[in-house]
Protein backbone atom coordinates (compact mmCIF):
# COMPACT_ATOMS: atom_id res chain seq x y z
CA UNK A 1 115.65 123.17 137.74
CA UNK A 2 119.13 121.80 136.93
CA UNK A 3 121.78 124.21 136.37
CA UNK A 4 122.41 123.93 133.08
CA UNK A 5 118.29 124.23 132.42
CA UNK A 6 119.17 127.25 134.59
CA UNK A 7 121.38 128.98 132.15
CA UNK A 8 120.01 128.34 129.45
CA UNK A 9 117.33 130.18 130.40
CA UNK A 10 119.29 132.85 131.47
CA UNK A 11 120.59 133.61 128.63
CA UNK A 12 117.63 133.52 126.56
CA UNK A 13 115.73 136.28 128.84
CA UNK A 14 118.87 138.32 128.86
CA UNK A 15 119.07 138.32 124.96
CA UNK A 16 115.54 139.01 124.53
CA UNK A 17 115.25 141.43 127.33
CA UNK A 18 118.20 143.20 125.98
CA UNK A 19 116.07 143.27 122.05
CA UNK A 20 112.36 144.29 124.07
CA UNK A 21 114.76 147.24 125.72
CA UNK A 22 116.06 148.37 122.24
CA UNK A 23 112.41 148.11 120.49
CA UNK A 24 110.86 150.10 123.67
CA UNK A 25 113.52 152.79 123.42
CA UNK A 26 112.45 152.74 119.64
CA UNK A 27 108.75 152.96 120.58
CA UNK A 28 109.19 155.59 122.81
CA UNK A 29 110.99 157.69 119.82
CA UNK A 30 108.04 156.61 117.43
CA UNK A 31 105.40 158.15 120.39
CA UNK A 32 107.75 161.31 120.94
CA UNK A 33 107.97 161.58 116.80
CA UNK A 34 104.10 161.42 116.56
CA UNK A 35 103.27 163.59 119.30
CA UNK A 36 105.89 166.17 117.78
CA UNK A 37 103.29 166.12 114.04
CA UNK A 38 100.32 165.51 115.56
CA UNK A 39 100.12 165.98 119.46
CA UNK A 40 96.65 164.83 121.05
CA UNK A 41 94.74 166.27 117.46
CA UNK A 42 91.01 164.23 116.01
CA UNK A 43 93.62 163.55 112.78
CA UNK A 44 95.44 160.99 115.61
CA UNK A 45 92.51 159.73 116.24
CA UNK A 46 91.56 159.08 113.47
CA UNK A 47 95.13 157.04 112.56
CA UNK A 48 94.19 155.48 115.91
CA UNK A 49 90.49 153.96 115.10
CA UNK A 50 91.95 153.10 111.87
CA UNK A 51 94.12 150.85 112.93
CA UNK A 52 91.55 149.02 114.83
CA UNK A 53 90.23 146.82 112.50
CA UNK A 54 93.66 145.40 111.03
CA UNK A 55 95.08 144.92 114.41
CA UNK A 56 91.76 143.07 115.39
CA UNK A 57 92.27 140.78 112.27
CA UNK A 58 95.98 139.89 113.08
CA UNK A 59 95.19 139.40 116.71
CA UNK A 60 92.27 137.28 115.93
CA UNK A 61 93.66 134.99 113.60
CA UNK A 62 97.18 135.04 113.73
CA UNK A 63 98.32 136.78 117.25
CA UNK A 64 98.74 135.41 119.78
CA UNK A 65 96.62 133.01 119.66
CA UNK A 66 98.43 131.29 117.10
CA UNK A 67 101.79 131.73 119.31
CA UNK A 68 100.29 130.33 122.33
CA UNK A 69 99.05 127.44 120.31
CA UNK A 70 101.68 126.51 117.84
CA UNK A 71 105.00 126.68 119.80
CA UNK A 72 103.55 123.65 122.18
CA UNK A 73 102.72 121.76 119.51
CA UNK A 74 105.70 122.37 117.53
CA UNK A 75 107.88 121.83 120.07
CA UNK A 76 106.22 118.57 121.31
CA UNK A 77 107.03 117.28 117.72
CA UNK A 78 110.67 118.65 118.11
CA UNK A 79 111.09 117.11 121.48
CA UNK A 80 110.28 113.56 120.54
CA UNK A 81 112.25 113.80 117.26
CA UNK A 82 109.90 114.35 114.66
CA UNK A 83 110.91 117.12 112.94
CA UNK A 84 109.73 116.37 109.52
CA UNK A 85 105.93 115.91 111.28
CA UNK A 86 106.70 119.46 113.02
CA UNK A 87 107.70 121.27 109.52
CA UNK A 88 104.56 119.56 107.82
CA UNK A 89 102.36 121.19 110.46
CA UNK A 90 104.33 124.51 109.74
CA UNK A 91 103.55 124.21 106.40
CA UNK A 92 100.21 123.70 106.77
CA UNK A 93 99.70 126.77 109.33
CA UNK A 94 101.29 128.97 107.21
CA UNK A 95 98.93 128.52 104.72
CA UNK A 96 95.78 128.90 106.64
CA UNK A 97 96.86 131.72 107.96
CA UNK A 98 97.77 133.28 104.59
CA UNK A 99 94.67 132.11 103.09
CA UNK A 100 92.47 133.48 106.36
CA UNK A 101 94.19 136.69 106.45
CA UNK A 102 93.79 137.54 102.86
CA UNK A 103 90.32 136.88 102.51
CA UNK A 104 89.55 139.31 106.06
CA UNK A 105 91.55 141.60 104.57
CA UNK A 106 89.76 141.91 101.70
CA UNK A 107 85.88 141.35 103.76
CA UNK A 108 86.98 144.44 106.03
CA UNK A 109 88.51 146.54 103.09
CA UNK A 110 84.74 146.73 101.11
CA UNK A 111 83.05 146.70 104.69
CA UNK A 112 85.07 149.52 105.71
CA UNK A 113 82.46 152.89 105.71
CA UNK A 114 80.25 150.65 108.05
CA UNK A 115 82.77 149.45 110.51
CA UNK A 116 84.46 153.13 110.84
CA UNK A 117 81.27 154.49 111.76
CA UNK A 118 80.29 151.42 113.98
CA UNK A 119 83.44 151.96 116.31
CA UNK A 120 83.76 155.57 116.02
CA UNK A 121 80.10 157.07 115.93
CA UNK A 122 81.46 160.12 118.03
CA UNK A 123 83.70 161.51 114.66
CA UNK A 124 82.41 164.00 112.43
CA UNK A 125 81.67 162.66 108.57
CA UNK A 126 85.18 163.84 107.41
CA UNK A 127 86.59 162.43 110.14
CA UNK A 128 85.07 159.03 109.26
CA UNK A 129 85.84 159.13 105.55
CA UNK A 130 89.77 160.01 106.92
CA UNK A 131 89.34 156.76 108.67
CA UNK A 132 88.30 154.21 106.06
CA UNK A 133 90.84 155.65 103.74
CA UNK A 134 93.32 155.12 106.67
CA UNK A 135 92.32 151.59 107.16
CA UNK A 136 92.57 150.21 103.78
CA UNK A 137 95.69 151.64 104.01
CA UNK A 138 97.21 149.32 106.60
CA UNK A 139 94.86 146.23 105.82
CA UNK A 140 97.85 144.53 104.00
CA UNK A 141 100.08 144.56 107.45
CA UNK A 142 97.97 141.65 109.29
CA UNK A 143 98.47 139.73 106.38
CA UNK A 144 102.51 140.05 106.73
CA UNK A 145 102.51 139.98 110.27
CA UNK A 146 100.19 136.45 110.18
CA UNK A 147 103.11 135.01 108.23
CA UNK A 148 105.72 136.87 110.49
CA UNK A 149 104.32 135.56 113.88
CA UNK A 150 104.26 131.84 112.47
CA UNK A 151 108.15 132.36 111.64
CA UNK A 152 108.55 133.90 114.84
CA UNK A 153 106.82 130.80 116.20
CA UNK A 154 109.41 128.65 114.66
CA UNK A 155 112.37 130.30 115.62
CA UNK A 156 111.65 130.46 119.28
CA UNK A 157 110.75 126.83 118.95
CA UNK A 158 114.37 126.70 117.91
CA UNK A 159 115.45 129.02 121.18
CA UNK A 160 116.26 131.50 118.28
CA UNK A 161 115.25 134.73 120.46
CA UNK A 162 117.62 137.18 119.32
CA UNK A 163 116.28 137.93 115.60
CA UNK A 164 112.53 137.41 116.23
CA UNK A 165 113.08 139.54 119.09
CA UNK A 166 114.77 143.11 117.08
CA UNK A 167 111.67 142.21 114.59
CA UNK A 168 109.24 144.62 116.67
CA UNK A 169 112.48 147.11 116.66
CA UNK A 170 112.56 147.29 112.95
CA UNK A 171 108.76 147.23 112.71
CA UNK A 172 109.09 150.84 115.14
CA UNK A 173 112.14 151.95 112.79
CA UNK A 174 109.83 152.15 109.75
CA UNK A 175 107.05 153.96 112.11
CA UNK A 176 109.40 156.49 112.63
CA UNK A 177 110.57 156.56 109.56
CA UNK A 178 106.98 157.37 108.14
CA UNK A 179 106.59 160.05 111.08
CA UNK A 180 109.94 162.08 110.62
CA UNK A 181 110.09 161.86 106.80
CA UNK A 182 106.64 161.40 105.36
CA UNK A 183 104.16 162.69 107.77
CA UNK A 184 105.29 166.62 107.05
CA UNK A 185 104.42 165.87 103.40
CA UNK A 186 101.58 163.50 103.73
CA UNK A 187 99.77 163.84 106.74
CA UNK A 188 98.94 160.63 108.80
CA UNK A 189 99.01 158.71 105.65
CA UNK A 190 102.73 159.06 105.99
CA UNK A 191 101.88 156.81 109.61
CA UNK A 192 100.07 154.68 107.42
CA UNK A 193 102.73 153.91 104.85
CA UNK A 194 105.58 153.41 107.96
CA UNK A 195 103.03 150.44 108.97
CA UNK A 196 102.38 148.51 105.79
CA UNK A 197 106.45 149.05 105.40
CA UNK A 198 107.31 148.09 108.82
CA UNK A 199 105.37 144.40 108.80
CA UNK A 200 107.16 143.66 105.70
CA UNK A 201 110.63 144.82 107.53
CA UNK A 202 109.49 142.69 110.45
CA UNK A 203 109.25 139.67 108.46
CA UNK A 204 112.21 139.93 105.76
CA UNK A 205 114.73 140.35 109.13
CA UNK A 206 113.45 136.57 110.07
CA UNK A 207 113.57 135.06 106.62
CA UNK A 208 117.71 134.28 106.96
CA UNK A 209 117.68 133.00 110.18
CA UNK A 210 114.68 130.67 109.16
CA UNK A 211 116.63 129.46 105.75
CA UNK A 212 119.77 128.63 108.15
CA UNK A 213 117.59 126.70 110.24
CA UNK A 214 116.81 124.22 107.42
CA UNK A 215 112.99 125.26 106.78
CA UNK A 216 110.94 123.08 104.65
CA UNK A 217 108.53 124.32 103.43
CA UNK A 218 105.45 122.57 101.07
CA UNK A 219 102.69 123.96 99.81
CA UNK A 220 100.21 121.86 101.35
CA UNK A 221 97.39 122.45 103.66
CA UNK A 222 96.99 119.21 105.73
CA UNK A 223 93.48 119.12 108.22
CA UNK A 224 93.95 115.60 108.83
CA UNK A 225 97.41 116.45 110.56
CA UNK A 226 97.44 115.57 114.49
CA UNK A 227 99.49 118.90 114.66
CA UNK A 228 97.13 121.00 112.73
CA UNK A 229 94.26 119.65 114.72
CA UNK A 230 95.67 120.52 117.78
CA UNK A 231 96.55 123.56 117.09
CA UNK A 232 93.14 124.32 116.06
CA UNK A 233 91.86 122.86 119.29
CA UNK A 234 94.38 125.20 121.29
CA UNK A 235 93.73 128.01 118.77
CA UNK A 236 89.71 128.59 119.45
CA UNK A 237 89.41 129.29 123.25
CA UNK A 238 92.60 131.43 123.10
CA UNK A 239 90.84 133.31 120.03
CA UNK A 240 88.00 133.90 122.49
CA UNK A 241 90.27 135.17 124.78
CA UNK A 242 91.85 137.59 122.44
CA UNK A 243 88.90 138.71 121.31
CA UNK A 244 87.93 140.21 124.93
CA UNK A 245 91.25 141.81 125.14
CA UNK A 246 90.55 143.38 121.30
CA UNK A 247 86.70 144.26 122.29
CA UNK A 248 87.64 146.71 125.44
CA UNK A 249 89.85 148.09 122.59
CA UNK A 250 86.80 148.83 120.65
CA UNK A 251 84.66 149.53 123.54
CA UNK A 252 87.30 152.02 124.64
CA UNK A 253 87.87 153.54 120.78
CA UNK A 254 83.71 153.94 120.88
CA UNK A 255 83.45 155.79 124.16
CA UNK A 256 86.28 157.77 123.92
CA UNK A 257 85.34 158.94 120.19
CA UNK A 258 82.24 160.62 121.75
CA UNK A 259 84.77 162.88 124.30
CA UNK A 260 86.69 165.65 123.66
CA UNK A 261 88.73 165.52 120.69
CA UNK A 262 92.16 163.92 121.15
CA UNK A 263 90.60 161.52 124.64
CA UNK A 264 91.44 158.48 122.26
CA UNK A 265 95.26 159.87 121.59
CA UNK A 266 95.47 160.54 124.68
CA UNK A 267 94.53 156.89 126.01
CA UNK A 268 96.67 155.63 123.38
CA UNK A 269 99.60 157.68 124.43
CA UNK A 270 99.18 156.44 128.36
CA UNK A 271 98.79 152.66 127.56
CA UNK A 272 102.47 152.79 125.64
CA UNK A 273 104.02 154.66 128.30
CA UNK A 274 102.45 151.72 131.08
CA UNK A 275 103.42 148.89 128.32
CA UNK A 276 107.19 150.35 128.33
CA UNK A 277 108.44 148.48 131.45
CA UNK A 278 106.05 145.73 130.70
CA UNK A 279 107.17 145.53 127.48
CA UNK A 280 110.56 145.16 128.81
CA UNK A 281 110.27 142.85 131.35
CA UNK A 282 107.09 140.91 131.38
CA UNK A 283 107.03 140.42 127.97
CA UNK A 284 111.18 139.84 127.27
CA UNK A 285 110.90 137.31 129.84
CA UNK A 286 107.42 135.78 129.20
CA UNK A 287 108.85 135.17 125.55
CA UNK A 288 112.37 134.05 126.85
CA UNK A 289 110.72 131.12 129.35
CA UNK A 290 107.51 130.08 127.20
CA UNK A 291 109.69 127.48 125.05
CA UNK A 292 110.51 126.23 128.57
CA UNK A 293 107.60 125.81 130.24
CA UNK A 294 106.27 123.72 126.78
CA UNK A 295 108.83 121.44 127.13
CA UNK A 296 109.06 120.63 130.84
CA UNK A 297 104.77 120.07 129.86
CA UNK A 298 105.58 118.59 127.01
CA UNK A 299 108.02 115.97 129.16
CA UNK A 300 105.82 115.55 132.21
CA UNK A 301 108.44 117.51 134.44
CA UNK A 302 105.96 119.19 137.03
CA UNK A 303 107.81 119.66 139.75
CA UNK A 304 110.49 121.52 137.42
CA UNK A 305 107.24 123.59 135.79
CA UNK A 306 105.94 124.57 139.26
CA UNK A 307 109.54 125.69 140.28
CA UNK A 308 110.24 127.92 136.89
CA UNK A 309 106.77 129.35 137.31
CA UNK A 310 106.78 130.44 140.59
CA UNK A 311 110.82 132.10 139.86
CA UNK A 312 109.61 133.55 137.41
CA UNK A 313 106.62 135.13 139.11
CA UNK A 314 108.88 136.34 141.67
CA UNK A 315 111.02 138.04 139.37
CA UNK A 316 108.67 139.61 137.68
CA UNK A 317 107.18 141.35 140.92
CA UNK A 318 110.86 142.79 141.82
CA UNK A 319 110.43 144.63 138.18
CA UNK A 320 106.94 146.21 137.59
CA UNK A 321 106.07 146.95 140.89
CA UNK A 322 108.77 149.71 141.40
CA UNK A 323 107.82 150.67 137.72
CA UNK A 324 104.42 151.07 138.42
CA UNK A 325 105.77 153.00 141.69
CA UNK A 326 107.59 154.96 139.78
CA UNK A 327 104.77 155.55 136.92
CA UNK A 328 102.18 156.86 138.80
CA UNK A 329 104.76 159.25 140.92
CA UNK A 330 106.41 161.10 138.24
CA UNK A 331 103.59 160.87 135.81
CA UNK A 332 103.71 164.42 134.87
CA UNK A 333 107.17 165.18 134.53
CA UNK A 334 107.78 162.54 132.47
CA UNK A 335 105.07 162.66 130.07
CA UNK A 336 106.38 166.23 130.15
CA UNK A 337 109.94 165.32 129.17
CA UNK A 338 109.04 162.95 126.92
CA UNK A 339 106.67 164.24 124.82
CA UNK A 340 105.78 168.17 125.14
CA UNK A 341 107.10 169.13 122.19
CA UNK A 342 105.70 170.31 118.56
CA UNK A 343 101.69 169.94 118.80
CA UNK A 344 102.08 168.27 122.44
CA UNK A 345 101.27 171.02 124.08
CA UNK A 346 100.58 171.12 128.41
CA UNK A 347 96.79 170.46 127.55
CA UNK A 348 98.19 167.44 125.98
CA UNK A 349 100.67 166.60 129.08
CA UNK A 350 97.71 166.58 131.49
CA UNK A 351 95.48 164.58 129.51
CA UNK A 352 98.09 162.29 129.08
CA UNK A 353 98.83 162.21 132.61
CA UNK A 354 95.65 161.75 133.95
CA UNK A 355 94.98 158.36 132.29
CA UNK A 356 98.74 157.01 132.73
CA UNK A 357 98.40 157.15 136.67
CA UNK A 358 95.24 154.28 136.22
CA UNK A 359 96.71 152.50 134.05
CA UNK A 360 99.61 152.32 136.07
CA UNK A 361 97.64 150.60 138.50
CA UNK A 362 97.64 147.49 136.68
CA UNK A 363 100.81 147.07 135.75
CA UNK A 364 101.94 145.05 137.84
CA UNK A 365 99.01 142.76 137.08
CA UNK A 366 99.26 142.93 133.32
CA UNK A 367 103.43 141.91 133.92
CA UNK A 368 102.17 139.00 136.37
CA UNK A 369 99.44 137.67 133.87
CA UNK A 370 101.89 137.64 130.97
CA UNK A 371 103.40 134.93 132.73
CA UNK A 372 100.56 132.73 134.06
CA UNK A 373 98.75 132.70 130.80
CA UNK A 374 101.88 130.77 129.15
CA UNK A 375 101.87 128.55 132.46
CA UNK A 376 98.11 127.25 131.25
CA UNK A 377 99.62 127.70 127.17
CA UNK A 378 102.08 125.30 128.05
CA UNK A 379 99.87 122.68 129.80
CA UNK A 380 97.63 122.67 126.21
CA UNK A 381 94.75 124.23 128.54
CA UNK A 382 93.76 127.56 126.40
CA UNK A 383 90.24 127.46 127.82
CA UNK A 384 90.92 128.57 131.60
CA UNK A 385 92.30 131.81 130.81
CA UNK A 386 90.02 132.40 128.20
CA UNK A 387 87.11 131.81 130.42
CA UNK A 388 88.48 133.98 133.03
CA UNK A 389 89.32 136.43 130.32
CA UNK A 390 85.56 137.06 129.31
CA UNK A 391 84.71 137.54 132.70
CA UNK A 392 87.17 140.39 133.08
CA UNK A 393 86.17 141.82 129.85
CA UNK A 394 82.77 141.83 131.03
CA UNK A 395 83.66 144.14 134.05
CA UNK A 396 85.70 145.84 132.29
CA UNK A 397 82.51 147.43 130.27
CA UNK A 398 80.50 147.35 133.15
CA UNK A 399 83.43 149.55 134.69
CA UNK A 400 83.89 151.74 131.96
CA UNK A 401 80.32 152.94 131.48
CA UNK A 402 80.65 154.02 135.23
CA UNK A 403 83.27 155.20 135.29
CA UNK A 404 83.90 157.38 132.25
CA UNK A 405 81.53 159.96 133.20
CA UNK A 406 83.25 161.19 136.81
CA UNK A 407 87.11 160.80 135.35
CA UNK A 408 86.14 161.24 131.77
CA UNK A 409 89.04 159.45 129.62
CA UNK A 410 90.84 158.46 133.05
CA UNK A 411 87.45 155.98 133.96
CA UNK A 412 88.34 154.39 130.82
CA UNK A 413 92.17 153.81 132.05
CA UNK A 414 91.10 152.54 135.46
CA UNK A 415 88.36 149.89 134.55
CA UNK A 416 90.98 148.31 132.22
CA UNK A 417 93.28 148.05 135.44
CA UNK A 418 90.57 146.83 137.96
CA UNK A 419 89.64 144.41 135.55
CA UNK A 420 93.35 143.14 134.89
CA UNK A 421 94.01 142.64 138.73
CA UNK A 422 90.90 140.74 139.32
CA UNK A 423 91.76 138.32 136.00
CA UNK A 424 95.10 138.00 137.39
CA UNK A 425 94.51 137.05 140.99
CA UNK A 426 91.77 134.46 139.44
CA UNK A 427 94.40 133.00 137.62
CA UNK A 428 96.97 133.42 139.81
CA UNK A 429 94.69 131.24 142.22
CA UNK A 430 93.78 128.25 139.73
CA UNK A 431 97.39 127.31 138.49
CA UNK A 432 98.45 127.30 141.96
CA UNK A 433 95.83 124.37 142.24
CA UNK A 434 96.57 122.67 139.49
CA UNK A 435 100.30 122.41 140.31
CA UNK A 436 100.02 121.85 143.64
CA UNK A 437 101.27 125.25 145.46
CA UNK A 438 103.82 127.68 144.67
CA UNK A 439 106.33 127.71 147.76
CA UNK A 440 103.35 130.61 149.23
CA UNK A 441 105.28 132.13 152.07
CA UNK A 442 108.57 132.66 149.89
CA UNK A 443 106.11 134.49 147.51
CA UNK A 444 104.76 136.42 149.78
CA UNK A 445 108.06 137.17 151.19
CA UNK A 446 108.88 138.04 148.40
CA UNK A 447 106.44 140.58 147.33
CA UNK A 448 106.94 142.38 150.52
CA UNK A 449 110.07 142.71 150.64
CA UNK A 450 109.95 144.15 147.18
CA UNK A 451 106.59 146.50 147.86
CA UNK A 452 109.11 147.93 151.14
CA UNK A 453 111.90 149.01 148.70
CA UNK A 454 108.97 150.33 146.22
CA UNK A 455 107.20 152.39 148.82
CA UNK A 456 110.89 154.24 150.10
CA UNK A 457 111.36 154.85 146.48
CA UNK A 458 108.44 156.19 145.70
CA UNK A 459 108.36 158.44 149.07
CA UNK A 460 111.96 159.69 148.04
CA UNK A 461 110.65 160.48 144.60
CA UNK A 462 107.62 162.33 145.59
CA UNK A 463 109.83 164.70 147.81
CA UNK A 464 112.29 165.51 145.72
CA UNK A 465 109.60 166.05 142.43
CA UNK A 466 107.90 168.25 144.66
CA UNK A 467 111.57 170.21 146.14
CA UNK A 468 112.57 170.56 142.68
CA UNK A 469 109.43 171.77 141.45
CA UNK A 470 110.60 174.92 139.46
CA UNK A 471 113.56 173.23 138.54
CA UNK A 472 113.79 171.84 134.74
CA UNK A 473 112.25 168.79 133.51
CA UNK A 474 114.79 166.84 133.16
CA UNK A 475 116.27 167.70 136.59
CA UNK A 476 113.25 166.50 138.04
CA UNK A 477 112.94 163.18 135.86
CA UNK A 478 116.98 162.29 136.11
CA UNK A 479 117.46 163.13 139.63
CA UNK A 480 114.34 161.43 140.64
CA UNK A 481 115.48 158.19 138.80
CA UNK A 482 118.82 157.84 140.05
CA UNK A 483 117.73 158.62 144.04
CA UNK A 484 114.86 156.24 143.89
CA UNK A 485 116.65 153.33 141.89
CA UNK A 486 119.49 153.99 144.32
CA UNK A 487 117.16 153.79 147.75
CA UNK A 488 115.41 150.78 146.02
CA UNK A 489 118.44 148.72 145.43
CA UNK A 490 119.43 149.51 148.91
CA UNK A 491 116.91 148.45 150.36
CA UNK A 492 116.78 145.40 148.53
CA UNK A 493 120.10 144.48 149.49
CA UNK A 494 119.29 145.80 153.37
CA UNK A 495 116.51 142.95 152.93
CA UNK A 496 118.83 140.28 151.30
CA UNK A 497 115.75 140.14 148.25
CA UNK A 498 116.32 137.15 146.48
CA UNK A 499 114.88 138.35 143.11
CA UNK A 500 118.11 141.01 143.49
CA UNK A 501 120.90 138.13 143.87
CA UNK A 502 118.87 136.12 140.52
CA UNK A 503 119.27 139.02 138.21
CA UNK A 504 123.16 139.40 139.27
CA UNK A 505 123.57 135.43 138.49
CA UNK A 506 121.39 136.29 134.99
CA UNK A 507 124.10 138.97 134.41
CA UNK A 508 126.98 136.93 135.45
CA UNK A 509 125.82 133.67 132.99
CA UNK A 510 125.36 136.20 130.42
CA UNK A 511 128.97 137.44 130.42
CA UNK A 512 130.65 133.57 131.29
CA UNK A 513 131.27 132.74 127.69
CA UNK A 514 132.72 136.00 126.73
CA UNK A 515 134.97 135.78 129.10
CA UNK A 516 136.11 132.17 128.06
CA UNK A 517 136.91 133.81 124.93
């Protein structure tokens, strides 16, 4: 990659690693928030099922799926000059998706009382009727958000990061906006509201950014476009694929509505806590090189491809695998700190607990797969990873059934992970074919070096969780950071890591033009 490529690039995941920090923190204040009103209660879970259904709809039709699809295509048009073709096919996407959304939206709305009780049999009758009300509530939101992730789309087209990237942050702001203020007054509908008014937030902070970019826009819906068939083609494996990922969702939201009361919050809780480095990292950078990867595709620059890929792999590695380390190790404490509080009681911290540490287990794989999936995205090939996907998906139901009855809520946690890893190293395995290797034993090297530091770290932490055991909470969270981030970096640079000296040059391109100031 040329050096210039180089910094580019470094910039871009600084800027938008720097947003995905800021909308994590903000998450994490929405979860502490919520657990403060409503700990690990059936009135959570019922907010939780509720939200189901919308978030299948968005994910389904406009999610990802569109992302993974459009930005190649958009950006193939933008790299050979035709911008007016690329804006046509904008137009036209825009509109289908509106269109699509609306009239799901509606569908799920009337269908509601049978599709509550379809994914959450376990709830009693009140319960369910708390849930379709809940629902219709937030079925505007995937409507917004469709029209948000096509601008979003755009932008990064653009290698506009920044603003698309402090979207999700505003999108958390409202959350918490309808937990602190609302929620005392109205209940979970006050969640509810914070939704519907944070996908409209998450939108309107694009719109500017968009009109200074020169959008056209037409009100025109054009199937005999190249672009618009294309992304179509792209669009229906990777809907496929997304629809595995959504169905352990509802497999999980079905079997855990049949546990004790508050197994789904408590899932729910776990998962954000394991998506809070990968949010960070994985997806910051995943977002940040994506544009990049199209266009060395889109140009026929393999070599160049192969070589981003596997440094970006790499990186990725040095990140979640001390996370996950560091996850699984102070589990307790930290859900502790974090979120005992209000209606959180210690019930609530161990249930909590107990699922984090599995899905912990996959994080690293659910960091590393962020990545390959956009290597196949930008190639145009949607149908790999999709294929792949249904297969994990598959064992991940398989898993769950046996699982969930020895470890309860935790089985649930664990087949998702097992099933993650498995995708992962599949596809980890198949784009190393198709591009012809991935420099193995610097990979490997790699990986070790980093799984050394990991394992001091998470010795170090263990010991001194377990010497400070009467100590406070945040005694025991703090102090545990700062000696096992310490030991980690040490022995990263007692190892001469690689991945160590490419996030110092990240930091050091990031400050250059400030300092030309």
């Amino acid at each position: 990659m040329d050096e210039e490529r180089k910094t580019q690039l470094a910039r871009a995941a600084a800027l938008v690693v720097g947003a995905y920090v800021l909308s994590r923190v903000l998450g994490l204040g929405r979860e502490i928030i919520i657990g403060r009103e409503f700990g690990t209660t059936r009135e959570l879970d019922a907010y939780l099922a509720a939200f189901r259904i919308p978030d299948l709809i968005f994910q389904l039709i406009a999610g990802g799926a569109l992302g993974s699809a459009f930005i190649p295509t958009f950006t193939g048009y933008l790299a050979h000059s035709r911008e007016a073709d690329a804006w046509r096919l904008a137009s036209s996407i825009v509109n289908l998706v509106l269109a699509v959304l609306t009239a799901s939206a509606v569908l799920a709305a009337l269908l509601a009382p049978w599709l509550v009780s379809g994914i959450a049999p376990g709830f009693a009758p009140e319960e369910q009727a708390l849930t379709v009300q809940l629902m219709r509530t937030m079925l505007v939101s995937p409507v917004v958000f469709g029209l948000s992730g096509v601008v979003m789309g755009i932008l990064n087209s653009y290698r506009h990061f920044l603003v698309p990237a402090l979207a999700p942050a505003v999108y958390n702001l409202c959350i918490i906006g309808g937990a602190a203020l609302l929620a005392p007054r109205m209940g979970v509908f006050g969640l509810a509201a914070g939704v519907v008014a944070g996908s409209f937030m998450h939108l309107a902070i694009q719109i500017p950014q968009l009109a200074r970019q020169g959008a056209s826009y037409r009100p025109v819906i054009d199937l005999a476009h190249p672009g618009v068939r294309e992304v179509g083609r792209l669009m229906l494996p990777r809907v496929l694929g997304l629809a595995t990922v959504q169905v352990n969702f509802v497999v999980n939201t079905f079997l855990a509505s049949r546990l004790l009361e508050g197994s789904l919050a408590a899932l729910n809780y776990a998962w954000l806590l394991m998506l809070l480095p990968q949010g960070i990292f994985a997806m910051g950078i995943a977002t940040a090189v994506f544009p990049t990867f199209s266009d060395l595709a889109a140009r026929g620059r393999r070599e160049e491809l192969r070589s981003t890929l596997s440094g970006t792999l790499r990186l990725i590695l040095f990140l979640s695998i001390p996370s996950a380390v560091a996850l699984i190790v102070l589990r307790e404490p930290l859900v502790r700190l974090l979120l005992e509080r209000g209606r959180f009681d210690p019930s609530s911290t161990q249930a909590v607990a107990w699922a984090l540490q599995f899905y912990a287990l996959g994080l690293v794989a659910h960091s590393a797969l962020e990545i390959l999936t956009r290597g196949f995205y930008s190639m145009h090939d949607t149908r790999t990873p999709v294929a792949i996907g249904v297969g994990a998906m598959i064992l991940n139901i398989i898993l769950s059934l046996v699982l969930i009855e020895p470890l309860r809520h935790g089985g649930l946690a664990l087949a998702n992970s097992l099933a993650t890893i498995v995708e992962t190293v599949l596809l980890l395995m198949i784009i190393r074919g198709r591009l012809g290797g991935f420099d193995n034993s610097t990979l490997v090297r790699s990986a070790a070096k980093t799984g050394l530091a990991a394992t001091v770290m998470g010795v170090a932490i263990l010991w001194f969780t377990t010497w400070t055991a009467t100590s406070s909470t945040l005694l025991q969270v703090g102090g545990a950071v700062i000696m096992g981030g310490f030991l980690f970096l040490a022995v990263c640079v007692t190892t001469r890591s690689e991945e160590l000296r490419a996030l110092r040059s990240v930091v050091r391109r990031k400050r250059a033009p400030s300092l030309r100031k």
